[in-house]
C-alpha atoms as a PDB file:
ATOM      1  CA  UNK A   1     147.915 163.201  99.649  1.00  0.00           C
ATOM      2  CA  UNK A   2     149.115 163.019 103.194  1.00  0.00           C
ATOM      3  CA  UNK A   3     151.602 165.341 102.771  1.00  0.00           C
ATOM      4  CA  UNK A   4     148.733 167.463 101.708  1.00  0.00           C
ATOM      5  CA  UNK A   5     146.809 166.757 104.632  1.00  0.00           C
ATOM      6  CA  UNK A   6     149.473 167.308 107.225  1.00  0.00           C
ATOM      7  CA  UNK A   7     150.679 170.767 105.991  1.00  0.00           C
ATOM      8  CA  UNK A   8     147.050 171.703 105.749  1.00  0.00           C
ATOM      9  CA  UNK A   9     147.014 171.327 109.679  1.00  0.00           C
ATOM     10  CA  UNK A  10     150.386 172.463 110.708  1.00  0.00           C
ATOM     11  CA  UNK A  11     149.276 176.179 108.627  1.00  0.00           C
ATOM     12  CA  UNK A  12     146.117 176.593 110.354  1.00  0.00           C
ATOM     13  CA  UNK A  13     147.523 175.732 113.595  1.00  0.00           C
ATOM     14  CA  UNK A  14     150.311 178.182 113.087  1.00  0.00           C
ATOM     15  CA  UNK A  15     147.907 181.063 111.823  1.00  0.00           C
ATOM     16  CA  UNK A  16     145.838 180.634 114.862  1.00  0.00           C
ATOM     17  CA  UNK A  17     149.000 180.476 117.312  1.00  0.00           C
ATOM     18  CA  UNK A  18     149.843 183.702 116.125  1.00  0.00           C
ATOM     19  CA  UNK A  19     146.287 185.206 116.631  1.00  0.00           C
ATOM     20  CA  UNK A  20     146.057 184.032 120.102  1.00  0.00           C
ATOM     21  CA  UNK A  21     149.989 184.832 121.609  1.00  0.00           C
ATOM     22  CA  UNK A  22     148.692 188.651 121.207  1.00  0.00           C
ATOM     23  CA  UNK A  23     146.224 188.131 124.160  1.00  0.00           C
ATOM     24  CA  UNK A  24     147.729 185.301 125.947  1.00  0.00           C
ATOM     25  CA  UNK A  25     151.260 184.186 126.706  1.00  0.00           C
ATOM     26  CA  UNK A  26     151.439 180.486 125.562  1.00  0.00           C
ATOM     27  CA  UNK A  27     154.327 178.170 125.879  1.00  0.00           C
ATOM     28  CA  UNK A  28     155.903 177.760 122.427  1.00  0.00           C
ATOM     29  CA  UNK A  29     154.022 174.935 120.262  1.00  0.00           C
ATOM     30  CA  UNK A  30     156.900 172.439 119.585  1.00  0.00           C
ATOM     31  CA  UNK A  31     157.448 171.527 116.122  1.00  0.00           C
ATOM     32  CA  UNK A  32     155.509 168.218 114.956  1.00  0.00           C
ATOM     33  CA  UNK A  33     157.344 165.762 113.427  1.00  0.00           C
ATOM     34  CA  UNK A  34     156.143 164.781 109.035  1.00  0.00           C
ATOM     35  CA  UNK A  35     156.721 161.212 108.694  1.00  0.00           C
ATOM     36  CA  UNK A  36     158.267 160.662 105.592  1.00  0.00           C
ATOM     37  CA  UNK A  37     156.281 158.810 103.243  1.00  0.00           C
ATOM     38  CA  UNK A  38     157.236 156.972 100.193  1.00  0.00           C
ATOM     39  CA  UNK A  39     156.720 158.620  97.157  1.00  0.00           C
ATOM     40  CA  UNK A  40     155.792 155.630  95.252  1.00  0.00           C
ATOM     41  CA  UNK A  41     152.953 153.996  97.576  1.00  0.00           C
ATOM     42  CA  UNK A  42     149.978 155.510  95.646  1.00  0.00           C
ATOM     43  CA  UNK A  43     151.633 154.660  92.513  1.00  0.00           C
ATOM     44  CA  UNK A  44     152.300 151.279  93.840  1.00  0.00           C
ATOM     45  CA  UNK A  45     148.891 150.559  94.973  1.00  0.00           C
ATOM     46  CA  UNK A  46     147.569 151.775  91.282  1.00  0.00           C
ATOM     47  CA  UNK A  47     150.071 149.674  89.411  1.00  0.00           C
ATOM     48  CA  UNK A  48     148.565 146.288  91.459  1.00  0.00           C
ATOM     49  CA  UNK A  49     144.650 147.017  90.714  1.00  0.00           C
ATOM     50  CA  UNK A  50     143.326 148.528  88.047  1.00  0.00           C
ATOM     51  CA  UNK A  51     141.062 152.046  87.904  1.00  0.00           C
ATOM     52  CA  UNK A  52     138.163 150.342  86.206  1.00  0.00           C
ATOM     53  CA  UNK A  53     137.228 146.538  84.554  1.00  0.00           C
ATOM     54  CA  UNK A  54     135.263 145.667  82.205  1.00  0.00           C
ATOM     55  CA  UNK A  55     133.760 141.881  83.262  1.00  0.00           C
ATOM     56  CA  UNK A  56     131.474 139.842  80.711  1.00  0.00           C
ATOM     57  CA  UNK A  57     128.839 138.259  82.120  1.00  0.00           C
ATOM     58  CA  UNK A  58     127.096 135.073  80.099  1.00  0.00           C
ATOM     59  CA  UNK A  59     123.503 134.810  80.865  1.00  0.00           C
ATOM     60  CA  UNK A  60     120.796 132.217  80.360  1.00  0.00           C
ATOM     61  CA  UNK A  61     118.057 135.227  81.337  1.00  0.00           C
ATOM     62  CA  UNK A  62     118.099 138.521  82.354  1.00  0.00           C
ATOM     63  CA  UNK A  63     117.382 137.166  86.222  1.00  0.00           C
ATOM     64  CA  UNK A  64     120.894 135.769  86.287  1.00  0.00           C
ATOM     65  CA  UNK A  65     122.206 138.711  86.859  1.00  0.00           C
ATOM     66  CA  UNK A  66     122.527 140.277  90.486  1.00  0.00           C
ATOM     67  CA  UNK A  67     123.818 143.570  90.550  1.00  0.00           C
ATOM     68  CA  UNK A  68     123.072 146.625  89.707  1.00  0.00           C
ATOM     69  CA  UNK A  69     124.146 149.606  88.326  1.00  0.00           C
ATOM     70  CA  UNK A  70     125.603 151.985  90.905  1.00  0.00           C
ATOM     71  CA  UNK A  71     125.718 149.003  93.681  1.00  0.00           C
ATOM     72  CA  UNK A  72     129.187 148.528  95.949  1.00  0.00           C
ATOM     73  CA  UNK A  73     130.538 145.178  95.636  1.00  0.00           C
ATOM     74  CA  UNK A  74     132.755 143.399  97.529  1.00  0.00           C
ATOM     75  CA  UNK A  75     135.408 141.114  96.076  1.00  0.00           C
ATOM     76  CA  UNK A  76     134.327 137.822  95.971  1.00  0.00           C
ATOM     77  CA  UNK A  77     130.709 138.672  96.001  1.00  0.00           C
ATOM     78  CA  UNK A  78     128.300 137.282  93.071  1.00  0.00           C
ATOM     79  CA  UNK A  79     127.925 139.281  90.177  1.00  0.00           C
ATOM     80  CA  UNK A  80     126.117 136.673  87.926  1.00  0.00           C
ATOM     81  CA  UNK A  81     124.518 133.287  88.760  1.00  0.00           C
ATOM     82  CA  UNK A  82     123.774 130.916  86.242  1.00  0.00           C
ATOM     83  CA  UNK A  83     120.778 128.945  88.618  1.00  0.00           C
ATOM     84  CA  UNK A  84     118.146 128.205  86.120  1.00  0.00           C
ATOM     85  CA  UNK A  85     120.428 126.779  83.898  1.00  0.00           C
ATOM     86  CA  UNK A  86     122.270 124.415  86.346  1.00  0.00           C
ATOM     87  CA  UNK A  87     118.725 123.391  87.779  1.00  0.00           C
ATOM     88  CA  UNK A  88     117.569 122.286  84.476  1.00  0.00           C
ATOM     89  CA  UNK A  89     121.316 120.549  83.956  1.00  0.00           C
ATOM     90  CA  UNK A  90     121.211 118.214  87.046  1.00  0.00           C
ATOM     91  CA  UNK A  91     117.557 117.670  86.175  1.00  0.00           C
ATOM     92  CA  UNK A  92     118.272 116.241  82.911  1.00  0.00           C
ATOM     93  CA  UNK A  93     121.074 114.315  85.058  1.00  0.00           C
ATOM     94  CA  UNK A  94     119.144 112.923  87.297  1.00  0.00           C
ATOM     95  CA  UNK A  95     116.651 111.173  84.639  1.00  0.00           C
ATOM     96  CA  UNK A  96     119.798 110.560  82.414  1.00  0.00           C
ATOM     97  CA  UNK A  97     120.826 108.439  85.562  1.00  0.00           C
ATOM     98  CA  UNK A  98     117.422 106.481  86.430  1.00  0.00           C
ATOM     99  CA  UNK A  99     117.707 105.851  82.395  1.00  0.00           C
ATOM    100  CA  UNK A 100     121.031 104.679  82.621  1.00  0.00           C
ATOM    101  CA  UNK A 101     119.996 102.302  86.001  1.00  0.00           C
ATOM    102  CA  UNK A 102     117.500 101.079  83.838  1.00  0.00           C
ATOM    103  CA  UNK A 103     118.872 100.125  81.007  1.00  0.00           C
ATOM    104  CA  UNK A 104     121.898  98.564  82.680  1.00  0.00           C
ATOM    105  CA  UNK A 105     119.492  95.279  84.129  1.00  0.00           C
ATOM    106  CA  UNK A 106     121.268  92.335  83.452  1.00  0.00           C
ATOM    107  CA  UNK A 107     119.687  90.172  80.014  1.00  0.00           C
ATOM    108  CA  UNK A 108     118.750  86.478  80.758  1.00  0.00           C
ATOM    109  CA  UNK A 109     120.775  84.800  77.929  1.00  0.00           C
ATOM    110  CA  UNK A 110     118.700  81.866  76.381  1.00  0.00           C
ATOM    111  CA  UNK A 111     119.166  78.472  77.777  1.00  0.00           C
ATOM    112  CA  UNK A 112     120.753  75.643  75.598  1.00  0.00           C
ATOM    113  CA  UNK A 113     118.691  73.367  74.038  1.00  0.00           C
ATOM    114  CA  UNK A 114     118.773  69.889  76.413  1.00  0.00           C
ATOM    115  CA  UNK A 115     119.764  66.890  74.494  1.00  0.00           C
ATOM    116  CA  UNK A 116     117.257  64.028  74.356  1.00  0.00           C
ATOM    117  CA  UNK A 117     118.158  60.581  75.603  1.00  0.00           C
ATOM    118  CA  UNK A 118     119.284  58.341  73.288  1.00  0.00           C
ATOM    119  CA  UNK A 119     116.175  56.157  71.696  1.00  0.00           C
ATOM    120  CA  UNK A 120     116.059  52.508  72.780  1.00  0.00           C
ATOM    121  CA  UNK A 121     117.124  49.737  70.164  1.00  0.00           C
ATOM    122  CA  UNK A 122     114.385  47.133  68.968  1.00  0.00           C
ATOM    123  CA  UNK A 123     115.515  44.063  70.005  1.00  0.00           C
ATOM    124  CA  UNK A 124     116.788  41.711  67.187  1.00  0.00           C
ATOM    125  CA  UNK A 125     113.603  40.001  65.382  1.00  0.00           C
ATOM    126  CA  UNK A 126     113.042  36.473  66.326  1.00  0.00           C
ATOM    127  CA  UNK A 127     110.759  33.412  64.394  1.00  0.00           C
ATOM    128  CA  UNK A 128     111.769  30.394  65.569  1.00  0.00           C
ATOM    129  CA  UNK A 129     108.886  29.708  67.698  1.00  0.00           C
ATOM    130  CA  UNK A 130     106.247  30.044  64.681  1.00  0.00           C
ATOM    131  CA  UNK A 131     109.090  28.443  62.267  1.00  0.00           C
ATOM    132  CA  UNK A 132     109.253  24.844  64.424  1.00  0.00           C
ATOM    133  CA  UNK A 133     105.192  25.333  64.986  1.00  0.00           C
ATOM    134  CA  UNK A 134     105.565  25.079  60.971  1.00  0.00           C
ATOM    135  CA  UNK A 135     107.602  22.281  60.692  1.00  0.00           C
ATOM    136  CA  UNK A 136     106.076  20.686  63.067  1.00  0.00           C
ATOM    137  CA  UNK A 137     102.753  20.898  61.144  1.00  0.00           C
ATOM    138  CA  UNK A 138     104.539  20.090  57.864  1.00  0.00           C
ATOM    139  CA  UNK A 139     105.483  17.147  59.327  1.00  0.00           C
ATOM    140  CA  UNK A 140     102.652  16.064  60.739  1.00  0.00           C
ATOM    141  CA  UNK A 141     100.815  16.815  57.027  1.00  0.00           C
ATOM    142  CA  UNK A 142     103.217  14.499  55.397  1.00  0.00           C
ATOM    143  CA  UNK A 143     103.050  12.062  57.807  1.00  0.00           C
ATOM    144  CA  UNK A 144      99.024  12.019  57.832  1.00  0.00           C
ATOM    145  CA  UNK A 145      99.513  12.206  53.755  1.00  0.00           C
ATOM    146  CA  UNK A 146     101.390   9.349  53.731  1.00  0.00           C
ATOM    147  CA  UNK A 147      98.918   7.155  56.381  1.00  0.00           C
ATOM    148  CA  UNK A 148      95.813   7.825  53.977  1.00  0.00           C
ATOM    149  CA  UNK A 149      97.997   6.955  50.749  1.00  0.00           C
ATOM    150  CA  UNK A 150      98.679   3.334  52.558  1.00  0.00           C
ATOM    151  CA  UNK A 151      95.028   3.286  53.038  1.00  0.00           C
ATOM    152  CA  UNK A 152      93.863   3.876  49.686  1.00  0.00           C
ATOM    153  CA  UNK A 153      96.173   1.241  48.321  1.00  0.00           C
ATOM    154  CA  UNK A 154      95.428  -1.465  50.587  1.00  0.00           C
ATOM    155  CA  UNK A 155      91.455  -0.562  50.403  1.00  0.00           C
ATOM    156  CA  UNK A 156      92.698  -0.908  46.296  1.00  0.00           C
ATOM    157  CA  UNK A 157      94.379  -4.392  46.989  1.00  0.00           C
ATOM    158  CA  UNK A 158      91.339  -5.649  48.734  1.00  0.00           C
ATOM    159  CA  UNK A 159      88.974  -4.737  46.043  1.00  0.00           C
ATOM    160  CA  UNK A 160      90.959  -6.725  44.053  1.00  0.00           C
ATOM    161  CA  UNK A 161      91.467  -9.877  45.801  1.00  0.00           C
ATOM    162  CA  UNK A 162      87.646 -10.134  46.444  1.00  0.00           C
ATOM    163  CA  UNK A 163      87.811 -10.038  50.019  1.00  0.00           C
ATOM    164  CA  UNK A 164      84.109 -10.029  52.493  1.00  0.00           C
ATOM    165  CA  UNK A 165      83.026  -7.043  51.874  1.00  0.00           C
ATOM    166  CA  UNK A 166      82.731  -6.053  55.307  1.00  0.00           C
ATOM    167  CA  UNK A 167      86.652  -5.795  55.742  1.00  0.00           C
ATOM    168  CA  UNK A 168      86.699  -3.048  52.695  1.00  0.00           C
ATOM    169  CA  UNK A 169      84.067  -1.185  54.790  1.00  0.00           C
ATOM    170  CA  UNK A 170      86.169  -1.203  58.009  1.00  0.00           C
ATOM    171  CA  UNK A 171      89.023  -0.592  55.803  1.00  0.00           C
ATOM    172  CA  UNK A 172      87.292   2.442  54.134  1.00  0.00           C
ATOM    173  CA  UNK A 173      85.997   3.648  57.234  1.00  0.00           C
ATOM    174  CA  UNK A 174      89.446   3.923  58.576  1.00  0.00           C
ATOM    175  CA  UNK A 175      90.528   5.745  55.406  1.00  0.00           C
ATOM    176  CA  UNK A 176      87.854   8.283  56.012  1.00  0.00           C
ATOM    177  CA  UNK A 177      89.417   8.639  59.358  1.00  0.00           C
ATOM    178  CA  UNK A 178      93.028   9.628  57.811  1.00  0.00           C
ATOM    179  CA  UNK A 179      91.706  11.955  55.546  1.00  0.00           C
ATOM    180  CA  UNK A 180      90.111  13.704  58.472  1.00  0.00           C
ATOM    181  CA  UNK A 181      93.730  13.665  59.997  1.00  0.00           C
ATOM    182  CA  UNK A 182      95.386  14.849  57.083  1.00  0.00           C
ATOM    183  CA  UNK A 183      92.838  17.528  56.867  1.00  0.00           C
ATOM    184  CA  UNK A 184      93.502  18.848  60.381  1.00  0.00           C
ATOM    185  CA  UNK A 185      96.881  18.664  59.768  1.00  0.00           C
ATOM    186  CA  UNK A 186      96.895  20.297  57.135  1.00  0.00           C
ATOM    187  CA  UNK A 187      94.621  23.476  58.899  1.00  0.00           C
ATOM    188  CA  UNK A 188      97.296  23.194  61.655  1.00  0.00           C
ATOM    189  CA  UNK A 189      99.883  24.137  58.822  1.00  0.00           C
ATOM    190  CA  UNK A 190      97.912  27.042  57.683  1.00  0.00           C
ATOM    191  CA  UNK A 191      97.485  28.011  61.016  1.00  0.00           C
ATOM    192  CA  UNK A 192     100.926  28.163  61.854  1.00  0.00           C
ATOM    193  CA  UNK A 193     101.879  29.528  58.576  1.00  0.00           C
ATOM    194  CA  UNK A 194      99.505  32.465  59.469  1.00  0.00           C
ATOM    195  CA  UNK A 195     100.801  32.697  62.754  1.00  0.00           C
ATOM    196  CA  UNK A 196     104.151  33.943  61.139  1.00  0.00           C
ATOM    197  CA  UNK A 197     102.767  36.226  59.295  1.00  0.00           C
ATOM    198  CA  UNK A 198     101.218  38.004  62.021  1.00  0.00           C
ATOM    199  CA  UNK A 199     104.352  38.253  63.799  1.00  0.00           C
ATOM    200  CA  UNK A 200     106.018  39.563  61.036  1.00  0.00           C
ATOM    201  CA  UNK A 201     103.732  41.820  60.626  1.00  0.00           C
ATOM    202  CA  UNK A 202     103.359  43.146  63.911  1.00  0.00           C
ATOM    203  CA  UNK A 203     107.739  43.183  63.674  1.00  0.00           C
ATOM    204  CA  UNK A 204     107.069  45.916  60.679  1.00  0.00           C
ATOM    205  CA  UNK A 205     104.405  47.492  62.205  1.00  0.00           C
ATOM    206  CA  UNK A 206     107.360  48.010  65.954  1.00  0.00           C
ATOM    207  CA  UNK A 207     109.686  49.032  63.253  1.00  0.00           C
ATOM    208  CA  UNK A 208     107.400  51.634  61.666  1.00  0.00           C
ATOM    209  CA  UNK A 209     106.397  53.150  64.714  1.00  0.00           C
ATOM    210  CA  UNK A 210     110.053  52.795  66.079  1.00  0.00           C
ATOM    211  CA  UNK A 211     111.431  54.935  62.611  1.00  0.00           C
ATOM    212  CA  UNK A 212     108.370  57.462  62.920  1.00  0.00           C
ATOM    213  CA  UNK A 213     109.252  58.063  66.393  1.00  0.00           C
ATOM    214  CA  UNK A 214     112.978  59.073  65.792  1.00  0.00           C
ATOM    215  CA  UNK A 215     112.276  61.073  63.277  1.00  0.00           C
ATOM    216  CA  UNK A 216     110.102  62.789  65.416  1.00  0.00           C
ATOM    217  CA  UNK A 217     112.672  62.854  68.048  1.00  0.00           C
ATOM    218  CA  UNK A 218     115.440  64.376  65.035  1.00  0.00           C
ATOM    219  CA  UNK A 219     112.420  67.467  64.198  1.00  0.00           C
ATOM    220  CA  UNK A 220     112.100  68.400  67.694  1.00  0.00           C
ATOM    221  CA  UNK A 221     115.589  68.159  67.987  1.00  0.00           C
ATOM    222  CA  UNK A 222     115.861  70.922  65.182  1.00  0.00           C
ATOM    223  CA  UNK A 223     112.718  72.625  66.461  1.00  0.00           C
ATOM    224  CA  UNK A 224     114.695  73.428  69.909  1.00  0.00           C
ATOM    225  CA  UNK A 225     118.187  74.512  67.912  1.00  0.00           C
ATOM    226  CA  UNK A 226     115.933  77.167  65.805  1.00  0.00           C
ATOM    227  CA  UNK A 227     113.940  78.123  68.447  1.00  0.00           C
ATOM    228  CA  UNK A 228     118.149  79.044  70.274  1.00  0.00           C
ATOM    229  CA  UNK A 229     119.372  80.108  67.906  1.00  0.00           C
ATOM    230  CA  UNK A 230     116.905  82.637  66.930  1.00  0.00           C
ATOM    231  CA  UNK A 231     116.476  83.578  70.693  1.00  0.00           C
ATOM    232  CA  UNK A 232     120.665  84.235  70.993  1.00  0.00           C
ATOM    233  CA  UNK A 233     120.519  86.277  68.038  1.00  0.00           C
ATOM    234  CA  UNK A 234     118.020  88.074  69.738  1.00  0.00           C
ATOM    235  CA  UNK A 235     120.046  88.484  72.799  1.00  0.00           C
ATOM    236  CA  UNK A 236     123.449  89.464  71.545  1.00  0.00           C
ATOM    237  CA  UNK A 237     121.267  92.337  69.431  1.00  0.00           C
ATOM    238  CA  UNK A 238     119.604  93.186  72.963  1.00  0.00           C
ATOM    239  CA  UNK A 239     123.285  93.419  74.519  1.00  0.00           C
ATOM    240  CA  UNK A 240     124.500  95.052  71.528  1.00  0.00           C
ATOM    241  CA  UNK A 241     121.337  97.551  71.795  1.00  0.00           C
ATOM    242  CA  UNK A 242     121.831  98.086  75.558  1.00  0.00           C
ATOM    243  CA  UNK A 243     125.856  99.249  74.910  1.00  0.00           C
ATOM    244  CA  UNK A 244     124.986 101.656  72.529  1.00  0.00           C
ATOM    245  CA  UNK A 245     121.977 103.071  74.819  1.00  0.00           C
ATOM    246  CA  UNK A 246     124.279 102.894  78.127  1.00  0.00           C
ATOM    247  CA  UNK A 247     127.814 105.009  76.051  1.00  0.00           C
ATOM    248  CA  UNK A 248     124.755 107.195  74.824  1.00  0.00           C
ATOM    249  CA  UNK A 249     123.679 108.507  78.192  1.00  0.00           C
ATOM    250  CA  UNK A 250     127.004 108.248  79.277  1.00  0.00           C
ATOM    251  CA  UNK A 251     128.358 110.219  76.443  1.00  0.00           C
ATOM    252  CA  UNK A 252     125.316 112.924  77.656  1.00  0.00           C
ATOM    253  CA  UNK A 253     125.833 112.370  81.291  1.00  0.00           C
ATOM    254  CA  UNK A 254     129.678 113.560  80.317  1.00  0.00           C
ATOM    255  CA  UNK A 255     128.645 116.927  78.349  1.00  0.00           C
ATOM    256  CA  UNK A 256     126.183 117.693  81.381  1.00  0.00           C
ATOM    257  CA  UNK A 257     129.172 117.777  83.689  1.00  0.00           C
ATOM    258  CA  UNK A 258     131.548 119.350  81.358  1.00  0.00           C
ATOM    259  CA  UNK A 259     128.610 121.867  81.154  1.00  0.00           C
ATOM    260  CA  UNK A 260     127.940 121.840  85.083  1.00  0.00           C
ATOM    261  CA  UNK A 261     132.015 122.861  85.416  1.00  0.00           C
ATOM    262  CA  UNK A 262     131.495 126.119  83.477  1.00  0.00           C
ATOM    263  CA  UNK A 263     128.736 127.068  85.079  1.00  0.00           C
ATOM    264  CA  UNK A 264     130.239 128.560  87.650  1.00  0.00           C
ATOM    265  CA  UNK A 265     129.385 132.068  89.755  1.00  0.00           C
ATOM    266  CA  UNK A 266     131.169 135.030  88.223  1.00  0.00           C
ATOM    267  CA  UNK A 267     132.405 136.542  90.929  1.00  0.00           C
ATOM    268  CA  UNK A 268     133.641 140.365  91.704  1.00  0.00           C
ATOM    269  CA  UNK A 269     137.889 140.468  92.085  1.00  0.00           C
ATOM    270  CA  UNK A 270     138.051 143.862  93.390  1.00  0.00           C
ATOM    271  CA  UNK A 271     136.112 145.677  96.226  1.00  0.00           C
ATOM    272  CA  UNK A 272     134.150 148.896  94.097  1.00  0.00           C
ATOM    273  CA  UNK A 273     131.305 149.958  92.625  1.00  0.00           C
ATOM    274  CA  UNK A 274     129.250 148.942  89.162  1.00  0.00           C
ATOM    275  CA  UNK A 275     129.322 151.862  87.112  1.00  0.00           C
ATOM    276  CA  UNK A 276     127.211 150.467  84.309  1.00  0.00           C
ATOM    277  CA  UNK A 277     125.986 147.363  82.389  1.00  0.00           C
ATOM    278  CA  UNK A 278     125.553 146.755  79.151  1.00  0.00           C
ATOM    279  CA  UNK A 279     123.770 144.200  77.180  1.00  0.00           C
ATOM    280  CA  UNK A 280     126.079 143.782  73.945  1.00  0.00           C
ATOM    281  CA  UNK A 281     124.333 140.579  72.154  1.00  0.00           C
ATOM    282  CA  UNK A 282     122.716 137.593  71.767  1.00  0.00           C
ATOM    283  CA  UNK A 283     124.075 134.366  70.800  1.00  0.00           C
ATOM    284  CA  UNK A 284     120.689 131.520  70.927  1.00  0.00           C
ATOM    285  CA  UNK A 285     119.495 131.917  73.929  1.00  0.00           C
ATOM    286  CA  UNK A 286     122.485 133.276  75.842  1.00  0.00           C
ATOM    287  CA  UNK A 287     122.824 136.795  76.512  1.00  0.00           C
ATOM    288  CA  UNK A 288     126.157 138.183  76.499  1.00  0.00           C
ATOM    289  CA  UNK A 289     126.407 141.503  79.079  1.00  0.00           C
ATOM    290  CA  UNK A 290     129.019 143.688  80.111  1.00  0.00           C
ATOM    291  CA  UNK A 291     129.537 145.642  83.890  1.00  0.00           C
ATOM    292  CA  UNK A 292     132.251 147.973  84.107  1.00  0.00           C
ATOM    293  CA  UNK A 293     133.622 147.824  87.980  1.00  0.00           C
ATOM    294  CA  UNK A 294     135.021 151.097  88.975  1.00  0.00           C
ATOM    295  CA  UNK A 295     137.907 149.400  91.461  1.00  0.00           C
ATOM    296  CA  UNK A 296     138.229 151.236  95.054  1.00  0.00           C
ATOM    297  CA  UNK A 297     141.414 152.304  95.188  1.00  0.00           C
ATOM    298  CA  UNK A 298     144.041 154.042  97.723  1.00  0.00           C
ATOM    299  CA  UNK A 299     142.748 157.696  97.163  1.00  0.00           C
ATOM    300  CA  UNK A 300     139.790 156.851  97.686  1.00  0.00           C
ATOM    301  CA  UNK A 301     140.667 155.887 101.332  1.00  0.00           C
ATOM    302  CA  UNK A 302     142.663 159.159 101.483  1.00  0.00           C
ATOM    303  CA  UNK A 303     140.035 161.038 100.640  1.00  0.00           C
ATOM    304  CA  UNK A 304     137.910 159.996 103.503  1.00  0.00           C
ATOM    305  CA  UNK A 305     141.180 160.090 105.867  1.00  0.00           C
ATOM    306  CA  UNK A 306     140.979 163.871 104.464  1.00  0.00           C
ATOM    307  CA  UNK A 307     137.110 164.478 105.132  1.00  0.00           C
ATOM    308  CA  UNK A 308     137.686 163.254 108.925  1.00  0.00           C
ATOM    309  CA  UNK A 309     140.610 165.130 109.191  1.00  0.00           C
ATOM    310  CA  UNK A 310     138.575 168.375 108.000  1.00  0.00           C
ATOM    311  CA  UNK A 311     135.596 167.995 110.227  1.00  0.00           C
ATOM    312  CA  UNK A 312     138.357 167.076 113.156  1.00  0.00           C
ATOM    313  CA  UNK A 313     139.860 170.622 112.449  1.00  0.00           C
ATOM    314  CA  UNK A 314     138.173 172.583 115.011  1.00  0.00           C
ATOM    315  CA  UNK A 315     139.231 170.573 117.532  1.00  0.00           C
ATOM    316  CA  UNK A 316     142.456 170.167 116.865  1.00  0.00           C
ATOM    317  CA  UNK A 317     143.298 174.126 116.371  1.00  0.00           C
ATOM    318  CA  UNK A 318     141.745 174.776 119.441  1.00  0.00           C
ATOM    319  CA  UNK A 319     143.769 171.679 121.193  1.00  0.00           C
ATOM    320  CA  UNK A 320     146.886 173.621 119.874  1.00  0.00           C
ATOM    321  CA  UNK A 321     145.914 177.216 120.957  1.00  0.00           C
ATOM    322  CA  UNK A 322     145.905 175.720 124.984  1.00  0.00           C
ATOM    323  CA  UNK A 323     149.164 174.321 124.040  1.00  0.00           C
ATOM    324  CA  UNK A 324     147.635 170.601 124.584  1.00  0.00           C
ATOM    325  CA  UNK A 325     149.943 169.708 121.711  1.00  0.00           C
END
């Protein structure tokens, strides 16, 4: 094409050279140089980039799009722009996160059931104090038993050896007295006999209330080993529960970020124009289009060296006529 260009010039600078050496002697118009040019630059330049591309364009909605038909593009410049999309991703991130912070609070595990201090022994039971008050009235009994028995037989031997009867009086009056001994000796006896048996009594009653209280001690015991048990359960469920929610959103958290990675800007590789786009299908709710890129290449650059060269003509042949060149 330069070739092209060059002899174009050097022809109409020789035509009008001629013309004007007919009215005016000139000096002669030295020869100008043709650089040589390598006859495989163009095809060199067309190998490397391509004519025309075809680029597919996925789409969540029509407004992720941003060209145009018949707009210039520069390489690197944004031909489609997934924004909705990756706004509604990070979105969904964000709450997947405060869900995540949320569910990741630390459980209180349940608290072991204290053990109770050991219940005090009753101490060892112990009679011997109403026991001897028992002998001790036995003994007394017999011994008052035994005065009113000598009594009554020598009250007897009197009667019968027909003694003043005054003496069996003071005799019998004195028996009288014995029997009232015996008597109280004998309600001393029952007393302490009774004694005992309140003792012993009140010893069952300690050891009732003694037994009742450890096996209250041994329910509440249980009651508190139930009541932790069935709260742990609860807690390693809880744990168990809070794994599966936190590998959930993490497992989502993960497929938003694979997703965020491929939702990249499609971006234009060559400088050119968009010749067309086409829509070619829907797959769900993404839109699948097509934009043919006509690539700027080399000639294209020639031809606007050639334009300028063109509209520079004028000058130039007239440059040449006043021997300036």
């Amino acid at each position: 094409m330069r070739r092209i260009i060059i002899a174009a010039i050097l022809t109409l600078a020789t035509a009008c050279s001629g013309f004007d050496n007919r009215f005016t002697n000139t000096t002669p118009i030295p020869e100008i140089p043709v650089p040589e040019i390598e006859e495989n630059f163009v095809e060199k330049k067309l190998n490397d980039n391509p004519r025309s591309l075809k680029i597919s364009l996925t789409l969540s909605n029509p407004d992720d799009l941003k060209i145009k038909s018949g707009q210039l593009v520069k390489a690197g410049e944004i031909l489609s722009d997934r924004v909705g999309e990756r706004r509604s991703l990070l979105e969904r991130k964000k709450l997947l996160e405060i869900s995540l912070e949320e569910v990741s609070r630390t459980i209180s595990a349940p608290t072991k059931p204290l053990q109770l201090p050991e219940m005090p022994q009753l101490p060892k039971a112990d009679f011997t104090k109403e026991q001897v008050a028992i002998e001790k009235a036995k003994l007394s009994l017999d011994e008052k038993a035994q005065i009113v028995a000598q009594q009554e037989e020598l009250i007897f031997s009197l009667q019968n050896s027909q003694v003043n009867n005054d003496v069996v009086l003071h005799e019998q009056a004195k028996l009288n007295i014995a029997k009232l001994n015996y008597l109280k000796s004998k309600v001393d006896l029952d007393s302490a006999l009774a004694q005992l048996s309140s003792v012993q009594a009140d010893r069952k009653y300690q050891e009732y209330r003694h037994n009742l209280e450890y096996q209250n001690r041994l329910l509440e015991l249980q009651r508190q080993q139930n009541n932790y048990e069935f709260a742990n359960s609860r807690y390693v469920e809880q744990v168990k529960e809070q794994e599966f929610r936190k590998a959930s959103i993490n497992t989502q958290l993960a497929t938003i970020d694979e997703k965020l990675d491929t939702l990249v800007a499609v971006t234009s590789p060559f400088d050119g124009t968009i010749r067309k786009i086409n829509y070619e299908s829907q797959n769900n709710n993404f839109i699948v289009a097509v934009a043919t890129l006509d690539v700027a290449s080399e000639s294209s650059n020639d031809s606007a060296s050639l334009s300028q060269s063109i509209s520079r003509l004028p000058t130039t042949i007239a440059g040449i006529s006043h021997g300036k060149f």
